[in-house]
Protein backbone atom coordinates (compact mmCIF):
# COMPACT_ATOMS: atom_id res chain seq x y z
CA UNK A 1 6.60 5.16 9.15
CA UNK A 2 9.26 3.04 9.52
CA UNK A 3 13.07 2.03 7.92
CA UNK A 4 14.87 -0.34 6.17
CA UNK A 5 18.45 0.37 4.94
CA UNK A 6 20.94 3.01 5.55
CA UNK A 7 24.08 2.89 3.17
CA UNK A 8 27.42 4.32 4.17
CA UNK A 9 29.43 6.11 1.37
CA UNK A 10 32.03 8.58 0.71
CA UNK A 11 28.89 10.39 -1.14
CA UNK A 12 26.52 10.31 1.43
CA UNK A 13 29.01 11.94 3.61
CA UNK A 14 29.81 14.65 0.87
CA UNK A 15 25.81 15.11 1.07
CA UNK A 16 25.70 15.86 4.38
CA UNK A 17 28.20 18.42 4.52
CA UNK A 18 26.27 19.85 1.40
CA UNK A 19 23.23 19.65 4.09
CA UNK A 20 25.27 21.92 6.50
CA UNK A 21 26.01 24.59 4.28
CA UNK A 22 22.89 24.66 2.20
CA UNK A 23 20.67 24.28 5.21
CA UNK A 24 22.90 25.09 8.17
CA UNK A 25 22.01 22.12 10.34
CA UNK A 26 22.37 18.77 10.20
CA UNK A 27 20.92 15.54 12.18
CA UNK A 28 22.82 12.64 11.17
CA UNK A 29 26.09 11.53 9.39
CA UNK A 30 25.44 8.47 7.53
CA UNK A 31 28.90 7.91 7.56
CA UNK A 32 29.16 7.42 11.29
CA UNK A 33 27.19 4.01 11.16
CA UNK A 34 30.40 2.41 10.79
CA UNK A 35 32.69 4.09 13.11
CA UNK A 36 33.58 3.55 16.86
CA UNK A 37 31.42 5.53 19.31
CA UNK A 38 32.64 6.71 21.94
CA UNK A 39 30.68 8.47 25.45
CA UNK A 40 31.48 10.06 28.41
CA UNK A 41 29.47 7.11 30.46
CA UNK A 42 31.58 4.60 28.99
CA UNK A 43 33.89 3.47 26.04
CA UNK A 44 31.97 1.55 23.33
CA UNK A 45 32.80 -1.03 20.56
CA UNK A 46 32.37 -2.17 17.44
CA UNK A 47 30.52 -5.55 17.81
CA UNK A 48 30.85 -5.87 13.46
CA UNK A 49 31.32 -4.17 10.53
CA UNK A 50 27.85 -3.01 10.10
CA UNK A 51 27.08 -2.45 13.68
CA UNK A 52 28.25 -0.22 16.55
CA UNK A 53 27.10 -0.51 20.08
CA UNK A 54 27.80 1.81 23.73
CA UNK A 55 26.85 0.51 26.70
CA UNK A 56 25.82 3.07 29.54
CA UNK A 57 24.60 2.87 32.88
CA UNK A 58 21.15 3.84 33.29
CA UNK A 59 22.10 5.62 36.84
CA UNK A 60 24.54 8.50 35.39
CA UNK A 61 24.09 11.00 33.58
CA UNK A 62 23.48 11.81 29.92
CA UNK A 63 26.06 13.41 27.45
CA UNK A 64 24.17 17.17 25.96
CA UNK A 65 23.77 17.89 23.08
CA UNK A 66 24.52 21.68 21.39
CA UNK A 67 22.74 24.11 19.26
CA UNK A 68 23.89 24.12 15.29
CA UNK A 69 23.78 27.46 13.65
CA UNK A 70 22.02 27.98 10.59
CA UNK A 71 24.24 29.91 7.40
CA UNK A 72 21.42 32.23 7.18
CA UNK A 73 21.96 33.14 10.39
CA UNK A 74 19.62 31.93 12.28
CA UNK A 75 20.53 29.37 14.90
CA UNK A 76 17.95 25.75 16.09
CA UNK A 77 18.70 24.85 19.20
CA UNK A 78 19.00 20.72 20.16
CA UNK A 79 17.36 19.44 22.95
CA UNK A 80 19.51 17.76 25.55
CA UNK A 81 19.44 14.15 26.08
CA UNK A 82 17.23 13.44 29.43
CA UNK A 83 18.45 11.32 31.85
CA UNK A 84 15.50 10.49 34.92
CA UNK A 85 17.73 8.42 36.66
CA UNK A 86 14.97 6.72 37.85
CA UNK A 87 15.16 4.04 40.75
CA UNK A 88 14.64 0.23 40.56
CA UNK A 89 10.99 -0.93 40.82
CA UNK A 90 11.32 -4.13 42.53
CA UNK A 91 8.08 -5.31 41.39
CA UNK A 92 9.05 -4.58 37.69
CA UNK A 93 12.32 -5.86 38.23
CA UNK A 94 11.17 -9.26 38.88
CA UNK A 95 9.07 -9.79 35.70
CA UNK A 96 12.52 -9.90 33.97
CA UNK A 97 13.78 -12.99 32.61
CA UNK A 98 16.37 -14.41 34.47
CA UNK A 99 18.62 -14.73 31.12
CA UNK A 100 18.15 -10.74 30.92
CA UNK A 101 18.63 -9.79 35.00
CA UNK A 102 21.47 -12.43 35.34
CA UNK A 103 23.72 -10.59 32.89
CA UNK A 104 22.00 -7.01 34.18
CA UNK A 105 22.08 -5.54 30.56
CA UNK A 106 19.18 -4.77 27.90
CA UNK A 107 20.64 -5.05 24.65
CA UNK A 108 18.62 -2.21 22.08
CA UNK A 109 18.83 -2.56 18.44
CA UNK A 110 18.07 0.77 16.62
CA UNK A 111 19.18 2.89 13.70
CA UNK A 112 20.67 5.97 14.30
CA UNK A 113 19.47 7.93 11.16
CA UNK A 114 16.02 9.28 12.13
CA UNK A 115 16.16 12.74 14.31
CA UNK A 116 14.26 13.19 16.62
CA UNK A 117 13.41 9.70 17.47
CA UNK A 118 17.24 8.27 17.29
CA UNK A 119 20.04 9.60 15.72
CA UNK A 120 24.02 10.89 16.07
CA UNK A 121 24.47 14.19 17.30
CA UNK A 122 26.90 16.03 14.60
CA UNK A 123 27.06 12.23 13.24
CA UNK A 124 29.44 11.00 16.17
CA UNK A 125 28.98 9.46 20.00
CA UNK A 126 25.95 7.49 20.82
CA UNK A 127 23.16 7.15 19.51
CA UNK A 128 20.77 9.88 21.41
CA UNK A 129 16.76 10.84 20.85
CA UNK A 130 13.34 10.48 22.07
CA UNK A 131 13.40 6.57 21.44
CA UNK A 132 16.62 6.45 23.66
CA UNK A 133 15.68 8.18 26.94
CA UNK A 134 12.59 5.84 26.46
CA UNK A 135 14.53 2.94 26.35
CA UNK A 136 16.83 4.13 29.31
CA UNK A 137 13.99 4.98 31.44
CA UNK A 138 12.64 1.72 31.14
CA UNK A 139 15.81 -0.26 31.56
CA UNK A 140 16.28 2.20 35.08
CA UNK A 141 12.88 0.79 36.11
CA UNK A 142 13.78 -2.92 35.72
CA UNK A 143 17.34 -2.38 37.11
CA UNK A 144 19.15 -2.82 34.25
CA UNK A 145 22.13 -0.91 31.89
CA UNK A 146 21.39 -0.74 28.36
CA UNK A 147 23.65 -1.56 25.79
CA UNK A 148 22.17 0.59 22.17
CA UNK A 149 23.36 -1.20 19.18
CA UNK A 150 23.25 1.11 16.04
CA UNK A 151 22.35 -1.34 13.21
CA UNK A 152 20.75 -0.98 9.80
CA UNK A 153 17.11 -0.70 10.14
CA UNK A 154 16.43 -4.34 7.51
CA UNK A 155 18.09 -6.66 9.82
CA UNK A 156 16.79 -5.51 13.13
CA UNK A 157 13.42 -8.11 13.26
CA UNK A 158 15.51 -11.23 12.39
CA UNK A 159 18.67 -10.05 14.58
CA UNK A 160 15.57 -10.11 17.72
CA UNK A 161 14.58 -13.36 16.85
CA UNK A 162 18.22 -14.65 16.46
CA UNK A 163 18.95 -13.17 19.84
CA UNK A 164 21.85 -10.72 18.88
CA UNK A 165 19.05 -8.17 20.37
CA UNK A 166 16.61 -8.19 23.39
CA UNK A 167 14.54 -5.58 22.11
CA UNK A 168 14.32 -2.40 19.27
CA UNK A 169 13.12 0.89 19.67
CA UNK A 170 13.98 2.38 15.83
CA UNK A 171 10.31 4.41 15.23
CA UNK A 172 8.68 0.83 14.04
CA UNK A 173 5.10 1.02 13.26
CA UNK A 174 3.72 -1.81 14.82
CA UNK A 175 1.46 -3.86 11.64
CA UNK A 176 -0.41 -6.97 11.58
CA UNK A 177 2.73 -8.17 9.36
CA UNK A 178 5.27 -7.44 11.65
CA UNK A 179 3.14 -9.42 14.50
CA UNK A 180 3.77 -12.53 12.95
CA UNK A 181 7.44 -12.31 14.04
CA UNK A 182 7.59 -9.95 17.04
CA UNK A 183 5.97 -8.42 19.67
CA UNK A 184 5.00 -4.35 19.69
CA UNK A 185 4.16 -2.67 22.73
CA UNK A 186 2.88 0.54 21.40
CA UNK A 187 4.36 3.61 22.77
CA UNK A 188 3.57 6.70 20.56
CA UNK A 189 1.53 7.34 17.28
CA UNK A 190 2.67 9.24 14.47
CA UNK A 191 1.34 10.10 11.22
CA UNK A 192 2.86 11.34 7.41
CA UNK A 193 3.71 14.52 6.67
CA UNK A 194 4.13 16.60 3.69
CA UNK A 195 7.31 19.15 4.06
CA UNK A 196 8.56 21.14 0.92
CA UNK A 197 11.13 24.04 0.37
CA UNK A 198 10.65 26.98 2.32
CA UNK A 199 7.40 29.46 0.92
CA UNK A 200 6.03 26.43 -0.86
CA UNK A 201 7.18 27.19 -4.51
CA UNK A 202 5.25 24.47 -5.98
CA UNK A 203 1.71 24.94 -3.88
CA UNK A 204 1.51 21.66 -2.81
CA UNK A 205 -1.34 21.32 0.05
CA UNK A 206 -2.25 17.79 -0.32
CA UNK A 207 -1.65 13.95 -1.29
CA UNK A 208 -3.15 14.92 -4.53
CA UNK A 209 -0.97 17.98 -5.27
CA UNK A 210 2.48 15.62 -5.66
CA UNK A 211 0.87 14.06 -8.65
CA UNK A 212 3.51 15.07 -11.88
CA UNK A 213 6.05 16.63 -8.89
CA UNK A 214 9.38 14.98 -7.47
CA UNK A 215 9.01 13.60 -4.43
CA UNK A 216 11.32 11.37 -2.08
CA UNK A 217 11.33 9.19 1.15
CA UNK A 218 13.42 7.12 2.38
CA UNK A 219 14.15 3.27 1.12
CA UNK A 220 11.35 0.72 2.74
CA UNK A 221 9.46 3.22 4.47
CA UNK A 222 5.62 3.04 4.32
CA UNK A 223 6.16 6.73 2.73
CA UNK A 224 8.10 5.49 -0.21
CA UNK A 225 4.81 2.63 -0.49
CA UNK A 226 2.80 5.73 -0.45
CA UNK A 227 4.69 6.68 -3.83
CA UNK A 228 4.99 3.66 -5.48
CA UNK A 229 2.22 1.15 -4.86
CA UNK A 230 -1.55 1.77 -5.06
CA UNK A 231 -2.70 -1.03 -2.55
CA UNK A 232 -1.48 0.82 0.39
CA UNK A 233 -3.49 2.83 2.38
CA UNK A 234 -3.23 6.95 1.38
CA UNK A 235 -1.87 5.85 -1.98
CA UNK A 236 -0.31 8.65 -4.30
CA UNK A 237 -0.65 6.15 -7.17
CA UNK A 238 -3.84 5.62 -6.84
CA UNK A 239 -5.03 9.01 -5.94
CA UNK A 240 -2.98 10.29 -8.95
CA UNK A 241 -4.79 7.99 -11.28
CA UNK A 242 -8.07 8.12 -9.98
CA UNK A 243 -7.84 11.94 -10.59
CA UNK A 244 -6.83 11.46 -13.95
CA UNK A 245 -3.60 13.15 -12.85
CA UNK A 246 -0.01 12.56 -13.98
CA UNK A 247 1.87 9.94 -11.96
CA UNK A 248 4.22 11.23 -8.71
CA UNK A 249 7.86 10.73 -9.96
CA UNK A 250 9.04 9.23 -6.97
CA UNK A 251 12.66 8.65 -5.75
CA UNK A 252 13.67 6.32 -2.45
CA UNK A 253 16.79 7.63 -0.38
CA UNK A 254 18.98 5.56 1.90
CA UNK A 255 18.48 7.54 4.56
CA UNK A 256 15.95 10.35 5.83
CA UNK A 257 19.24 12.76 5.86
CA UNK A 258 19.72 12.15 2.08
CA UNK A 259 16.12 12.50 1.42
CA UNK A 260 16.47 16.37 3.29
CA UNK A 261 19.73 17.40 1.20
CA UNK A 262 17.81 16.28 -1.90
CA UNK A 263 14.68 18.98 -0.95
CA UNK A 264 17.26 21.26 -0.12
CA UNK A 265 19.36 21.22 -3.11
CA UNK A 266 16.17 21.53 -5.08
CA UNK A 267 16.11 17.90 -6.75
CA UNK A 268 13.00 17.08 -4.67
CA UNK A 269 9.83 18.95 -5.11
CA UNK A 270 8.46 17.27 -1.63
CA UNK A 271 9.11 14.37 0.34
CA UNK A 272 6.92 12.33 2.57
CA UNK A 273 7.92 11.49 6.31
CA UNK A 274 6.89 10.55 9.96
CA UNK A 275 5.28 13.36 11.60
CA UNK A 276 7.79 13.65 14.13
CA UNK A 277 10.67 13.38 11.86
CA UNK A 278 9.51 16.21 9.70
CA UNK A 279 8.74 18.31 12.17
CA UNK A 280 12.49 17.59 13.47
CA UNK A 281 14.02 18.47 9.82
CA UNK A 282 11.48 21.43 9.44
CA UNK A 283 12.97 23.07 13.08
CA UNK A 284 16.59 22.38 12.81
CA UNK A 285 16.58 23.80 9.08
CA UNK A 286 15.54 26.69 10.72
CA UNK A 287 14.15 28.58 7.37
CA UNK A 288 14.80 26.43 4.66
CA UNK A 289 11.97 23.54 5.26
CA UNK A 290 8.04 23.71 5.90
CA UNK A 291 5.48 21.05 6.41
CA UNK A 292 2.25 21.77 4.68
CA UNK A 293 -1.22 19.67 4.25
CA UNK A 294 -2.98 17.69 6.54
CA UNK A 295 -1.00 14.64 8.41
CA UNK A 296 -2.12 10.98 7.34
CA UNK A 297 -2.06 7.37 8.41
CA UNK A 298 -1.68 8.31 12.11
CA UNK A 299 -0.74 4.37 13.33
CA UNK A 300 1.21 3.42 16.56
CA UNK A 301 5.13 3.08 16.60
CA UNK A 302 5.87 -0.14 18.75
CA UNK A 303 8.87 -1.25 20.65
CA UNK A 304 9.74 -4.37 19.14
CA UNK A 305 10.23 -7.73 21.44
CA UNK A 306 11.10 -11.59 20.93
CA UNK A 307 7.67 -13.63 21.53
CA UNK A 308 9.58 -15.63 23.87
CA UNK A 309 10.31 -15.25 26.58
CA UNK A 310 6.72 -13.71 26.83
CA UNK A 311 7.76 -12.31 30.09
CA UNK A 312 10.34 -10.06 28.41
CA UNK A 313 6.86 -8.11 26.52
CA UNK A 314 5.12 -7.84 29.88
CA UNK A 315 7.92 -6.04 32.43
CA UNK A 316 8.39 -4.17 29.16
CA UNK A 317 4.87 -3.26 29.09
CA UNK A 318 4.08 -2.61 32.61
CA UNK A 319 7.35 -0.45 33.08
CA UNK A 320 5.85 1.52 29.97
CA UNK A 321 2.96 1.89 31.72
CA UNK A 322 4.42 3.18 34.84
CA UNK A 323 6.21 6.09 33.10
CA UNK A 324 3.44 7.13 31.59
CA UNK A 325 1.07 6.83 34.87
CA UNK A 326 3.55 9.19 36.43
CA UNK A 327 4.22 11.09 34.18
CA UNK A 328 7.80 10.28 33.24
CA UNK A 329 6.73 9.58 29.86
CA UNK A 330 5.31 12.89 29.15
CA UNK A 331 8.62 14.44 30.02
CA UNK A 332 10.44 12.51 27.60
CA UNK A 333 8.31 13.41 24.81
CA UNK A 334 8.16 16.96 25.83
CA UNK A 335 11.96 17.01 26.05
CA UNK A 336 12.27 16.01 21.92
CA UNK A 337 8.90 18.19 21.32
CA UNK A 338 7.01 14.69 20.71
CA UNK A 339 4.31 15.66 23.57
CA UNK A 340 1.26 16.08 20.92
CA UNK A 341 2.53 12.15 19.86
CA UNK A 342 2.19 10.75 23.00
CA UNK A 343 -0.86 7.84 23.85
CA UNK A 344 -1.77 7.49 27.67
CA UNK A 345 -2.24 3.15 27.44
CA UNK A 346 0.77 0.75 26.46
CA UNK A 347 -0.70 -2.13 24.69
CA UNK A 348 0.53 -5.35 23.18
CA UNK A 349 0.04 -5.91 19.48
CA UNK A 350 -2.17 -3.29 18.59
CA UNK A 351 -2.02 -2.68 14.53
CA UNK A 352 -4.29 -0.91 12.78
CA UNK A 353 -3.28 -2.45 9.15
């Protein structure tokens, strides 16, 4: 329920192509971390070799995305990107820092790899998802533009606190752990999901039915804890050996689109994933994915803020607050089929573990 690394290789780029034609769709090129993006708002740069960032104004209008068609012939349309253009609040405006307001731009650290939430569309442009028009809509309340900067997932935390960033929305679950250096103002909850091969070929209905099967998540995600540690909560290692069970064989991923082409080139059994992100890879796979079982560990995602200046967390949290009071919010998350996600309070620092 939340990232560390993406890795960028001549492989990982052969994979996703393997994605396209084995599962006619695919939701991010890992590949494209690295490369200039470019928007029809306005031209972006490269602000270092493991970053790329596009600035936008949070008054015009978003770039669409397009449907992908499936090999089998079936066809998963993408939603568009939603732009509110919503007006300044004054009130909200004013709880800004003046560092922020002065230079009239909210800098947003995510990582582009995690569809629906934030990702590349095709693996080019901006980043775009649910996460995004969040973000914009809440930099259109304070009167600001918002510069995303697409950045690997590890780094995020201390780039806040080193102020390369003033904020992250990248689907973190807020924890008790991550408190220590950040603020979360929760935003959405999301749970893990189960999602095998299409028709279920290896019956798996539960937790306790990957014991002895492959199974994959992505590097540093709570999922691939779920695999490989039994001191985490919804352990497979320890509900494999408290049944007396053969061990999960696990395998981490860079990224979530290296963990789908593994299911769907057969060398993954299962894999474990945020709710919403399985769902995603599930409808734009049109027939080749399912999601099976019960959801676990529902927990809160959190947008991610410096502790100082505390003012920052609370026009961050109030402007949350007014988009979901009325009702902007709920569009969003309708828009990216999130709406079953969404909460109806933003609070500060809310873990549950």
């Amino acid at each position: 329920m939340s990232r560390f690394t993406r890795v960028t290789t001549l492989v990982a780029a052969v994979a996703v192509a393997s994605m396209v034609a084995a599962c006619g769709a695919s939701t991010q090129n890992p590949e494209a971390a690295n490369s200039s993006s470019s928007s029809s708002q306005q031209s972006s740069s490269s602000s270092s070799s493991s970053e790329t960032s596009s600035s936008s104004s949070s008054s015009e209008t978003s770039s669409s995305s397009s449907s992908e068609s499936s090999s089998s012939g079936g066809s998963a349309e993408q939603p568009q990107p939603l732009n509110l253009n919503l007006s300044k609040d004054d009130t909200l405006a004013a709880l800004v820092p003046a560092s922020i307001s002065g230079k009239g731009t909210l800098t947003i650290a995510t990582d582009a790899s995690y569809a629906p939430n934030e990702f590349l569309l095709n693996g080019q442009g901006d980043p775009i998802g649910m996460d995004v028009d969040l973000g914009n809509a809440i930099a259109q309340l304070l009167g600001l533009k918002t510069q995303w900067v697409n950045t690997g997932f590890d780094g995020i935390l201390a780039g806040i606190n080193a102020g390369r960033y003033n904020l992250s929305m990248s689907s973190f679950t807020d924890t008790k752990k991550r408190e220590e250096q950040v603020n979360f103002v929760t935003y959405l909850n999301a749970g893990v999901s189960i999602v095998v091969a299409k028709g279920n070929p290896e019956n798996i209905n539960s937790l306790a039915d990957l014991c002895g099967k492959k199974v994959g998540a992505e590097n540093g995600t709570t999922e691939q804890d779920m695999l490989t540690k039994a001191d985490v909560d919804d352990s497979v290692v320890k509900t494999c050996s408290g049944a007396g069970k053969p061990a999960v064989q696990a395998s981490g991923y860079p990224t979530q689109n290296d963990v789908n082409v593994a299911l769907a080139s057969g060398r993954l059994d299962a894999y474990l994933a945020d709710t919403p992100v399985a769902e995603y890879a599930v409808k734009v796979t049109v027939d080749k994915f399912e999601k099976v079982g019960k959801d676990v560990g529902v927990a809160p995602y959190g947008i991610a803020i410096p502790k100082n200046p505390p003012e920052l967390t609370t026009a961050i949290q109030k402007a949350l607050q007014k988009l979901m009071d009325d009702g902007d919010y709920d569009k969003i998350l309708a828009n990216w089929g999130l709406a079953d996600a969404g909460i109806k309070t933003a609070e500060v620092n809310k873990a549950l573990y």
